[in-house]
C-alpha atoms as a PDB file:
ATOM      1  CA  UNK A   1      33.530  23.389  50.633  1.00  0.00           C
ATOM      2  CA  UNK A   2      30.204  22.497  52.418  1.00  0.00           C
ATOM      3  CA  UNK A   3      29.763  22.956  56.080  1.00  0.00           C
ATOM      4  CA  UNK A   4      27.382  21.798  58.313  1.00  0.00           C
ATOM      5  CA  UNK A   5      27.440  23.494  62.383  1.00  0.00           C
ATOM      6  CA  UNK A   6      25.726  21.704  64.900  1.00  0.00           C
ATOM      7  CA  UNK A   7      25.312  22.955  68.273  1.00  0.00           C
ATOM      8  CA  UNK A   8      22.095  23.519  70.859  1.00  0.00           C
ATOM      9  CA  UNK A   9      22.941  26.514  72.059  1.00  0.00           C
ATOM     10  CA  UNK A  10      21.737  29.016  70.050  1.00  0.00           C
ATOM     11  CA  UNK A  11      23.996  31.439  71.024  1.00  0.00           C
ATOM     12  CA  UNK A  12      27.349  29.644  70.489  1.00  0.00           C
ATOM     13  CA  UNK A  13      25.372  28.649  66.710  1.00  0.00           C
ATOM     14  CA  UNK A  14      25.156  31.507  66.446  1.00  0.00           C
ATOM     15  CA  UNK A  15      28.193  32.602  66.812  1.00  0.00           C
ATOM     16  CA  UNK A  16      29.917  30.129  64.722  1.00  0.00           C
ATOM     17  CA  UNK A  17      27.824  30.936  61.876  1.00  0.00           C
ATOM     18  CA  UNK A  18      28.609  34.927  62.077  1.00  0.00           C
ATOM     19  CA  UNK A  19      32.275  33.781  62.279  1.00  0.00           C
ATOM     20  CA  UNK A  20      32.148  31.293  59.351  1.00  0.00           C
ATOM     21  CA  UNK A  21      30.138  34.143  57.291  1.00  0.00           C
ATOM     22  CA  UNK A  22      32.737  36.628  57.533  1.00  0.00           C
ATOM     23  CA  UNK A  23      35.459  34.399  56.918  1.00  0.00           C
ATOM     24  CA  UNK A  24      33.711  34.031  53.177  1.00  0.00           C
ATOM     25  CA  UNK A  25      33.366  37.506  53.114  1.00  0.00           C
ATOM     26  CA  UNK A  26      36.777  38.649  53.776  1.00  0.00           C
ATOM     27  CA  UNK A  27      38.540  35.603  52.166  1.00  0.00           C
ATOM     28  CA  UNK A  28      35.988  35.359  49.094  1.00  0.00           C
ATOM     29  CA  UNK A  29      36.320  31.945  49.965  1.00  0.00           C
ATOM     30  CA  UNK A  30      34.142  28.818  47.907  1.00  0.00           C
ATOM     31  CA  UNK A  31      32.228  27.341  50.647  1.00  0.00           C
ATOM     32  CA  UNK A  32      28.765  26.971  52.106  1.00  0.00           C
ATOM     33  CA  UNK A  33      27.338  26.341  55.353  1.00  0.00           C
ATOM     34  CA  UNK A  34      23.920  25.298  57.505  1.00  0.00           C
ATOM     35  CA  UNK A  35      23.083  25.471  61.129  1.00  0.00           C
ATOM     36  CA  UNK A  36      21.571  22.732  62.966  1.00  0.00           C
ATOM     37  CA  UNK A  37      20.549  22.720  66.779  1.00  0.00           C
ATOM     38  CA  UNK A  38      20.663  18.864  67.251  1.00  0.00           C
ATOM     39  CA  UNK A  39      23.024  15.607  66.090  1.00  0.00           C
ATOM     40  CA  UNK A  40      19.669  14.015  65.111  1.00  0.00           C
ATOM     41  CA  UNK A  41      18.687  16.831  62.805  1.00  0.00           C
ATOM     42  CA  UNK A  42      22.537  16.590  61.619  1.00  0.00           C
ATOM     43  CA  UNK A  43      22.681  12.647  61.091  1.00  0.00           C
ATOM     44  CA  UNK A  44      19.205  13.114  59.204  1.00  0.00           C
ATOM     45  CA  UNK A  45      20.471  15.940  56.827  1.00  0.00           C
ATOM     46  CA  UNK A  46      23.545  13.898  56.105  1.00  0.00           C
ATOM     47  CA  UNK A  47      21.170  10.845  54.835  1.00  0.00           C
ATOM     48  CA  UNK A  48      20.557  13.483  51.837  1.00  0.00           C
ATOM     49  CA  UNK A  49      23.352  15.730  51.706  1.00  0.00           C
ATOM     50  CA  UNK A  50      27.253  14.930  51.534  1.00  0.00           C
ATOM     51  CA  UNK A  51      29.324  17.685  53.453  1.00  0.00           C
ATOM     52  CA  UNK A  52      33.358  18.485  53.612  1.00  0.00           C
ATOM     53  CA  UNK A  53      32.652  19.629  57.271  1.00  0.00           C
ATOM     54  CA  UNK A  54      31.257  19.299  60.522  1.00  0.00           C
ATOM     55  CA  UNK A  55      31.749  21.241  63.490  1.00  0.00           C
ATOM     56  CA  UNK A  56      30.075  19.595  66.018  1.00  0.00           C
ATOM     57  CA  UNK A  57      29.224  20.070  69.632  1.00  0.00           C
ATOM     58  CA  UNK A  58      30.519  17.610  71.822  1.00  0.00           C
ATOM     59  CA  UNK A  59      27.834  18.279  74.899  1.00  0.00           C
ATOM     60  CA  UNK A  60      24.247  18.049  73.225  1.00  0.00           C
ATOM     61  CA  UNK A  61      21.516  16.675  75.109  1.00  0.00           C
ATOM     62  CA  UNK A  62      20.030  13.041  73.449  1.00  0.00           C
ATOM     63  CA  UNK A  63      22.874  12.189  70.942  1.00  0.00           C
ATOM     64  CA  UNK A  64      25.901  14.198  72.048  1.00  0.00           C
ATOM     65  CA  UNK A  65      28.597  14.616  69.280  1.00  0.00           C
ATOM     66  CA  UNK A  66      30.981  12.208  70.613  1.00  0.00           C
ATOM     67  CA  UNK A  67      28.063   9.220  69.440  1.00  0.00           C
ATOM     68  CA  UNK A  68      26.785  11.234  66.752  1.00  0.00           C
ATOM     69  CA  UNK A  69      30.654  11.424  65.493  1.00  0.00           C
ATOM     70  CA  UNK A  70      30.857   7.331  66.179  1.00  0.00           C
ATOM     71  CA  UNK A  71      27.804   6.916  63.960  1.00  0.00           C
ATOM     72  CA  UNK A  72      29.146   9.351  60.986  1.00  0.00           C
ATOM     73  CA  UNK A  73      32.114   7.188  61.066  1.00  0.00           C
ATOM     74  CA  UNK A  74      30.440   4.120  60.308  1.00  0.00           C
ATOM     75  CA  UNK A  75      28.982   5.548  56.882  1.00  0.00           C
ATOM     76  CA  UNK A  76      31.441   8.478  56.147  1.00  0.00           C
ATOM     77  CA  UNK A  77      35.160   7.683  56.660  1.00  0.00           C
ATOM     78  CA  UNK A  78      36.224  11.013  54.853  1.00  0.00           C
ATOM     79  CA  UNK A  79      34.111  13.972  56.362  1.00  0.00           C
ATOM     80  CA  UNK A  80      36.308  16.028  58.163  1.00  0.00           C
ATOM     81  CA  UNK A  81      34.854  16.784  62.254  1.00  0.00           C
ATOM     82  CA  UNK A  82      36.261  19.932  64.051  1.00  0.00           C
ATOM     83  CA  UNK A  83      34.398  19.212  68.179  1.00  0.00           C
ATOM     84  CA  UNK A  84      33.480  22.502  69.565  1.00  0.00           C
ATOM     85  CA  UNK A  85      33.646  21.767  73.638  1.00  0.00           C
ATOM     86  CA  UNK A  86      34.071  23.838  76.508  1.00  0.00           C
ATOM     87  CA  UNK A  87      36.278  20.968  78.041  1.00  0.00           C
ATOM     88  CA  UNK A  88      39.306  20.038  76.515  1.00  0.00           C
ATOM     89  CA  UNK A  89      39.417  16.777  78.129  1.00  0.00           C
ATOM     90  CA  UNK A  90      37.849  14.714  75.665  1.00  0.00           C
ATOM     91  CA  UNK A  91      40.977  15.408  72.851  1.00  0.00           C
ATOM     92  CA  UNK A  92      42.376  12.017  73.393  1.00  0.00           C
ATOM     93  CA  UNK A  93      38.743  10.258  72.988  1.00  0.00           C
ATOM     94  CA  UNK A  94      37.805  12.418  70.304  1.00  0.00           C
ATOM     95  CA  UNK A  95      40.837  10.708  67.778  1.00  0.00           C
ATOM     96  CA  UNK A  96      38.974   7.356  67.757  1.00  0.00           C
ATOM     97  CA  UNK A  97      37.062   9.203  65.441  1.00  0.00           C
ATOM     98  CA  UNK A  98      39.176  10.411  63.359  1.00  0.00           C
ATOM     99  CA  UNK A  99      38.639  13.984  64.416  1.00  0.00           C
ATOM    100  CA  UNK A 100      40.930  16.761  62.624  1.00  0.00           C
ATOM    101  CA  UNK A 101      40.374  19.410  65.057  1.00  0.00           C
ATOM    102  CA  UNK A 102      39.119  20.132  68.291  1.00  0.00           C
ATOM    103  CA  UNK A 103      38.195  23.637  69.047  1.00  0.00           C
ATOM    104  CA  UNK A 104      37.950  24.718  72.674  1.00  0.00           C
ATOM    105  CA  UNK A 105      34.356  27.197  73.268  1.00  0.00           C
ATOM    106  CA  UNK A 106      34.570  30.009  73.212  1.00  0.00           C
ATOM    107  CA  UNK A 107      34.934  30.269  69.444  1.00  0.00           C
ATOM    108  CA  UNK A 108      36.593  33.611  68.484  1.00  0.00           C
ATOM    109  CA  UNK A 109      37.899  34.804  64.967  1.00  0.00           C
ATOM    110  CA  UNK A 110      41.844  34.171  65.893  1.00  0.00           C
ATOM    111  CA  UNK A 111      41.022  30.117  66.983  1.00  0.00           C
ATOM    112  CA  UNK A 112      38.683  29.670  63.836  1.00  0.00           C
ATOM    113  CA  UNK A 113      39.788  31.306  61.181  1.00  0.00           C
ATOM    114  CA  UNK A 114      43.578  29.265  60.929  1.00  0.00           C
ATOM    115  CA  UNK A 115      41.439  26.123  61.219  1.00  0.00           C
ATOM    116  CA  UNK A 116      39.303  26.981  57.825  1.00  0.00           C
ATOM    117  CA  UNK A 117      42.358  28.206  56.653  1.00  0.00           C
ATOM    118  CA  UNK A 118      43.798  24.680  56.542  1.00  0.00           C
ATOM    119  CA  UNK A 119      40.799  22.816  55.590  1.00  0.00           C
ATOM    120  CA  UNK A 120      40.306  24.959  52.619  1.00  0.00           C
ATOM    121  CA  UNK A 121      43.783  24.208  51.917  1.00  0.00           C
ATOM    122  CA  UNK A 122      43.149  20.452  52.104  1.00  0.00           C
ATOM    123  CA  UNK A 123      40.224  20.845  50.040  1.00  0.00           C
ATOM    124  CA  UNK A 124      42.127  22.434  46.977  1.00  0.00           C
ATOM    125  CA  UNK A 125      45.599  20.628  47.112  1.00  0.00           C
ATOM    126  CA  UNK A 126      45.731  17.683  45.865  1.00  0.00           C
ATOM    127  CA  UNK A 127      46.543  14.771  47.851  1.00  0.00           C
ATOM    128  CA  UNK A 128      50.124  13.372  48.407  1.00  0.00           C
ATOM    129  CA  UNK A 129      50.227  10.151  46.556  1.00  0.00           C
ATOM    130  CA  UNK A 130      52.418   7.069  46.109  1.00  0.00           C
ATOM    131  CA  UNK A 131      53.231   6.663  42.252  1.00  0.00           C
ATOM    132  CA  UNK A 132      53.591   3.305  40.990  1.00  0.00           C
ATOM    133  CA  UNK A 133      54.377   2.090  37.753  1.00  0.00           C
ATOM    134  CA  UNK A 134      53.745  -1.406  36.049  1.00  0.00           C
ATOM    135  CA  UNK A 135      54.433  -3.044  32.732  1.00  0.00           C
ATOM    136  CA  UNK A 136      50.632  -2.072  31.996  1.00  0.00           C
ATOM    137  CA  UNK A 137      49.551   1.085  33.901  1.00  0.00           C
ATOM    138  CA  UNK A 138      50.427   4.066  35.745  1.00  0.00           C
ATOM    139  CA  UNK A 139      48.193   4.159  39.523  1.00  0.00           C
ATOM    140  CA  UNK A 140      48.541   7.121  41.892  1.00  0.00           C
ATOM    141  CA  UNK A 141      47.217   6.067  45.407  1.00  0.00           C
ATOM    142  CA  UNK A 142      46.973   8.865  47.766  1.00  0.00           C
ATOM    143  CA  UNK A 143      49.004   7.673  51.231  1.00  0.00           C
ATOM    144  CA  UNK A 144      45.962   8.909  53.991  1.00  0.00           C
ATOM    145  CA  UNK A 145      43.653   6.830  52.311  1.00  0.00           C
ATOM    146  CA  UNK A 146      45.979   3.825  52.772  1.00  0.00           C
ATOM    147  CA  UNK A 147      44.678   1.425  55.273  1.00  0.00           C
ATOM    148  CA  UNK A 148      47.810  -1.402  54.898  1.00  0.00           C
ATOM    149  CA  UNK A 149      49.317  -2.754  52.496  1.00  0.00           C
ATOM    150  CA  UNK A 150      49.727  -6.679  52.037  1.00  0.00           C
ATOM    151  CA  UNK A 151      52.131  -8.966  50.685  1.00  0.00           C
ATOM    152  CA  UNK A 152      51.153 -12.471  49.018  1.00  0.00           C
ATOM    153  CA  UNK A 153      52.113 -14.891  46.531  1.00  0.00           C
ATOM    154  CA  UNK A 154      54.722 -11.869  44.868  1.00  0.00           C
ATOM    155  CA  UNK A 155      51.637  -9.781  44.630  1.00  0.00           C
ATOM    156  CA  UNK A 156      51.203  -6.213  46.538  1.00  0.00           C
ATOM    157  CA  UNK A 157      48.047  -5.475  47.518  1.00  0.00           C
ATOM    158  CA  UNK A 158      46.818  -2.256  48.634  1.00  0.00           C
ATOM    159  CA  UNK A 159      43.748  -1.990  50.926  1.00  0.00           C
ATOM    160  CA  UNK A 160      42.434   1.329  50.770  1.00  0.00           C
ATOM    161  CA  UNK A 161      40.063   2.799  53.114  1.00  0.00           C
ATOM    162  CA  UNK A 162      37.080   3.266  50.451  1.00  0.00           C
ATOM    163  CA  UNK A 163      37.012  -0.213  50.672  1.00  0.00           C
ATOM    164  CA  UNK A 164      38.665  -1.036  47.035  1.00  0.00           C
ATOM    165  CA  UNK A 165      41.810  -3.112  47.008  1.00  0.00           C
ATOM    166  CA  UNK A 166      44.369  -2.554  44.313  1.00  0.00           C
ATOM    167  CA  UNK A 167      46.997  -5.351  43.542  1.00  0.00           C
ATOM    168  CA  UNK A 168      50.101  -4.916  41.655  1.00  0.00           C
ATOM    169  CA  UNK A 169      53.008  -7.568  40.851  1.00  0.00           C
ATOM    170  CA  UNK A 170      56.015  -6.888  43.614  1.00  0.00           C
ATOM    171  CA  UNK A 171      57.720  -7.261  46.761  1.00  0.00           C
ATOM    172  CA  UNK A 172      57.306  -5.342  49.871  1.00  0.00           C
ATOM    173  CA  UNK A 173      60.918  -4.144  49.341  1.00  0.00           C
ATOM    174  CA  UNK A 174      59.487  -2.560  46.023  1.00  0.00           C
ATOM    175  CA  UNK A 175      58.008   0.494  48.192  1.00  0.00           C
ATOM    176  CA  UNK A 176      58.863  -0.420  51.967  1.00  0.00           C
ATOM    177  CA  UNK A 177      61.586   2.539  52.239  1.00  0.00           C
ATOM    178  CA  UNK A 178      59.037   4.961  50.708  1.00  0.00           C
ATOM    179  CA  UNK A 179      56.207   4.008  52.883  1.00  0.00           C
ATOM    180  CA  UNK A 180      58.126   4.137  56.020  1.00  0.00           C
ATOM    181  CA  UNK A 181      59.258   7.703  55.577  1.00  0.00           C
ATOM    182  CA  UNK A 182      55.600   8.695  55.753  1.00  0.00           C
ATOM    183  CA  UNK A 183      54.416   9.637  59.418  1.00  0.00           C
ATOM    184  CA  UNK A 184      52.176   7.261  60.722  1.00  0.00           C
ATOM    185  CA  UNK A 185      53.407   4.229  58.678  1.00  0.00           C
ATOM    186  CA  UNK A 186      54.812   1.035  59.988  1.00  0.00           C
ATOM    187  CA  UNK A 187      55.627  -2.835  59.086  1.00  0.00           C
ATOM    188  CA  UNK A 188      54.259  -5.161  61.605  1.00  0.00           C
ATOM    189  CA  UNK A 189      54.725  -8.132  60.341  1.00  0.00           C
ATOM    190  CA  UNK A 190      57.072  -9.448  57.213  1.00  0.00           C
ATOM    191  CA  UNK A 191      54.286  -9.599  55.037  1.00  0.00           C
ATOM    192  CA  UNK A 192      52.387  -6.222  56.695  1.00  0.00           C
ATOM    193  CA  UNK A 193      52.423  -2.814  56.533  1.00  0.00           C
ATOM    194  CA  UNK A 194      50.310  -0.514  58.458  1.00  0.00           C
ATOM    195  CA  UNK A 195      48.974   3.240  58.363  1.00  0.00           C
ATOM    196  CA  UNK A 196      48.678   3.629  62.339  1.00  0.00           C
ATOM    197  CA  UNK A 197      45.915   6.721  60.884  1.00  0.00           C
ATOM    198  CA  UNK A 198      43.723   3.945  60.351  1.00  0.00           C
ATOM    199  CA  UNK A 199      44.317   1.647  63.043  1.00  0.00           C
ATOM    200  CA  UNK A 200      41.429   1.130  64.996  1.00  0.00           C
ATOM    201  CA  UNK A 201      42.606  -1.326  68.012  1.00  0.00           C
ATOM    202  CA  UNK A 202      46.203  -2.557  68.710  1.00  0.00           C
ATOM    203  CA  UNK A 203      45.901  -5.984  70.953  1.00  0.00           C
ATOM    204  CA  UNK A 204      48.737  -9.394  71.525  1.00  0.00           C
ATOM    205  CA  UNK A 205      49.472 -10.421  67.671  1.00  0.00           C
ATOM    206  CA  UNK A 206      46.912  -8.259  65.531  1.00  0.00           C
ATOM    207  CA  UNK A 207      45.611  -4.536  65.365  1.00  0.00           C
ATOM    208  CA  UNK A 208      42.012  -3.797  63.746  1.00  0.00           C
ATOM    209  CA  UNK A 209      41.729  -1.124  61.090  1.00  0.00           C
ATOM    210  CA  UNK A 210      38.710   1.364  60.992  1.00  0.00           C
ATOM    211  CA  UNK A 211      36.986  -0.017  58.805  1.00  0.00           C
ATOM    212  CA  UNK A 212      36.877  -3.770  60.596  1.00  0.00           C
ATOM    213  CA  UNK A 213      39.638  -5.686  59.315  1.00  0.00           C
ATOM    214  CA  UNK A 214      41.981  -7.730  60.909  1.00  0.00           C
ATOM    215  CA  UNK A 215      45.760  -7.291  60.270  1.00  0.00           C
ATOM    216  CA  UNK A 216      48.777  -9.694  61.758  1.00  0.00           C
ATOM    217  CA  UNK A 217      51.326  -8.122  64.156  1.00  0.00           C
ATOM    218  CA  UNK A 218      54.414 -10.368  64.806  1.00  0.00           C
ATOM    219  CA  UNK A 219      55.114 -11.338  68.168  1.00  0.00           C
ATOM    220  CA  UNK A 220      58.680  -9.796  67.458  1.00  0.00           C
ATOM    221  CA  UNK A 221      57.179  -6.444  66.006  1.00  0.00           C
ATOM    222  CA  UNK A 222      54.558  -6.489  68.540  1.00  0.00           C
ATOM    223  CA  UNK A 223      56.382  -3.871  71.468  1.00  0.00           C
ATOM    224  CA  UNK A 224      57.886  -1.634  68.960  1.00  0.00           C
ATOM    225  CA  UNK A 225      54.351  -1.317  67.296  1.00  0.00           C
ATOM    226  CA  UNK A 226      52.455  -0.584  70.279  1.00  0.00           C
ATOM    227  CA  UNK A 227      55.347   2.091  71.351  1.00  0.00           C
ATOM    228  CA  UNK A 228      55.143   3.838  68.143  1.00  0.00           C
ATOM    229  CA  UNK A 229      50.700   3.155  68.026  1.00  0.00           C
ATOM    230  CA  UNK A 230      50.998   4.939  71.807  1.00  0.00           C
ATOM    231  CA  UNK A 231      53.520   7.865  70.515  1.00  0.00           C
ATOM    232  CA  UNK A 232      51.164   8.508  67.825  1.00  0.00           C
ATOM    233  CA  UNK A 233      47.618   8.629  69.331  1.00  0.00           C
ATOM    234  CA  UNK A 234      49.080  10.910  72.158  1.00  0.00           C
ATOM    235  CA  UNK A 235      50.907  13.424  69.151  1.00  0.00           C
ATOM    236  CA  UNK A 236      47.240  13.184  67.634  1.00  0.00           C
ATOM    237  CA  UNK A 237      45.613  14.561  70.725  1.00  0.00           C
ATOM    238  CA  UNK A 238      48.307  16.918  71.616  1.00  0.00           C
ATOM    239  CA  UNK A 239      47.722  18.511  68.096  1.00  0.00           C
ATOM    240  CA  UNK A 240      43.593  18.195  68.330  1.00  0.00           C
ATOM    241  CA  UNK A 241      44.144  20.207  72.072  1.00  0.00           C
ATOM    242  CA  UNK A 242      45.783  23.494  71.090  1.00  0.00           C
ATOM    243  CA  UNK A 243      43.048  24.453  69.167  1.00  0.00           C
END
C-alpha cells in the first residue's frame, strides 16, 4: 500500500510520518509512504505516481485539501483520502469527495493506527461482488464500483464508475432483490437503480452521479429517494467524525 502525507506544518508531518513508520515496524506491514508540505507538490507527484492513500491536510495555505481533494477526484475516483483537521466541522463537506476518513489533529497512535488497520484490510480483501451468469460468460462486478444500473430494451446495463459499461440480457427483477439489500442502493425510477455512494447531486426528477451523468428519478420515487439520499450523507459524516 502506497501512501502519500501532505501537511505544512512540519511538525504535525512529522508526526504522521513517525506514526505511520512504526505502524510498519510493529505490524511488518507492506506499505510505503512520502511526505509532502504542500497540495501543489502532492497534485504534481500524483501526475507521476499512483498512490492507495492520502492523508491530507484540510487547512494549507494556496490549495487547501478540501480543493486539492475536489481536483484528485476529477482524475482519481479510487484513491482513498483520510483529512487530517483540527476542526471537525468540515465532516459533512468532506463526503462530496468521497472521503473514507476524517481524522481530527492531534494525530496519536490509538486514532491512527485502527484507521491503517482497515485500509490495509481493504487493500488485501477482495472486493464484494455481484456474480452473474449468462448463457456465454461468467462476470463478477464488484458492488462499490457500481454507479447505477439501467434497464432497456430487455437488456441490463451496468455503468460502472471506471467509466466501462457492461450489458447483459435481463430484467431488473433478475438482480433488484440482491441489489437492494446492499447499503446505499436504491431504485428510483422503474427502469433505474442507483448506488447513493456515487450520487453526486439529488434535484426535482434526476440525481447526477460522480462522474457527470444524468440518471431519471420518478416523480413518485422522488421523496423517498431524497429521504433515504439525506439519511445516508448524514450516516457518512457521522462515521467520517469519530475519527
Amino acid at each position: 500500500m502506497k501512501i502519500a502525507i501532505c501537511d505544512d506544518d512540519s511538525q504535525d508531518l512529522l508526526r504522521i510520518a513517525s506514526l505511520v513508520e512504526s505502524y510498519r515496524n510493529i505490524h511488518k506491514a507492506d506499505l510505503t509512504y512520502i511526505s509532502f508540505q504542500s497540495a501543489a507538490e502532492l497534485l504534481f507527484s500524483m501526475e507521476r505516481t499512483d498512490y492507495d492513500v492520502l492523508f491530507l491536510d484540510v487547512l494549507m495555505p494556496g490549495l487547501n485539501g478540501m480543493q486539492a481533494a475536489r481536483e484528485i477526484r476529477e482524475q482519481n475516483r479510487h484513491v482513498e483520502i483520510v483529512f487530517l483537521t483540527s476542526s471537525p466541522e468540515y465532516a459533512v463537506e468532506s463526503y462530496s469527495v468521497r472521503a473514507h476518513y476524517y481524522l481530527l489533529k492531534p494525530v496519536s497512535e490509538e486514532k491512527l493506527f485502527p484507521i491503517l488497520d482497515r485500509l490495509l484490510d481493504n487493500f488485501r480483501k477482495p472486493e464484494d461482488s455481484l456474480r452473474i451468469k449468462t448463457q456465454s460468460s461468467v462476470l463478477s462486478i464488484p458492488y462499490s464500483k457500481i454507479e447505477f444500473i439501467e434497464v432497456r430494451s430487455k437488456k441490463l446495463y451496468f455503468y460502472l464508475t471506471d467509466g466501462s459499461v457492461r450489458d447483459i440480457p435481463g430484467s431488473m427483477a433478475d438482480f433488484e432483490k440482491a441489489l437492494l439489500k446492499r447499503p446505499g442502493f436504491i431504485k428510483v425510477h422503474r427502469s433505474y437503480l442507483t448506488n447513493l455512494q456515487w450520487v453526486q447531486e439529488l434535484r426535482q426528477g434526476e440525481l447526477v452521479t460522480s462522474s457527470g451523468k444524468f440518471v431519471p428519478v420518478s416523480r413518485t420515487s422522488y421523496p423517498q429517494v431524497r429521504t433515504a439520499y439525506t439519511h445516508f450523507l448524514f450516516e457518512e459524516a457521522e462515521d467520517l467524525s469519530q475519527y
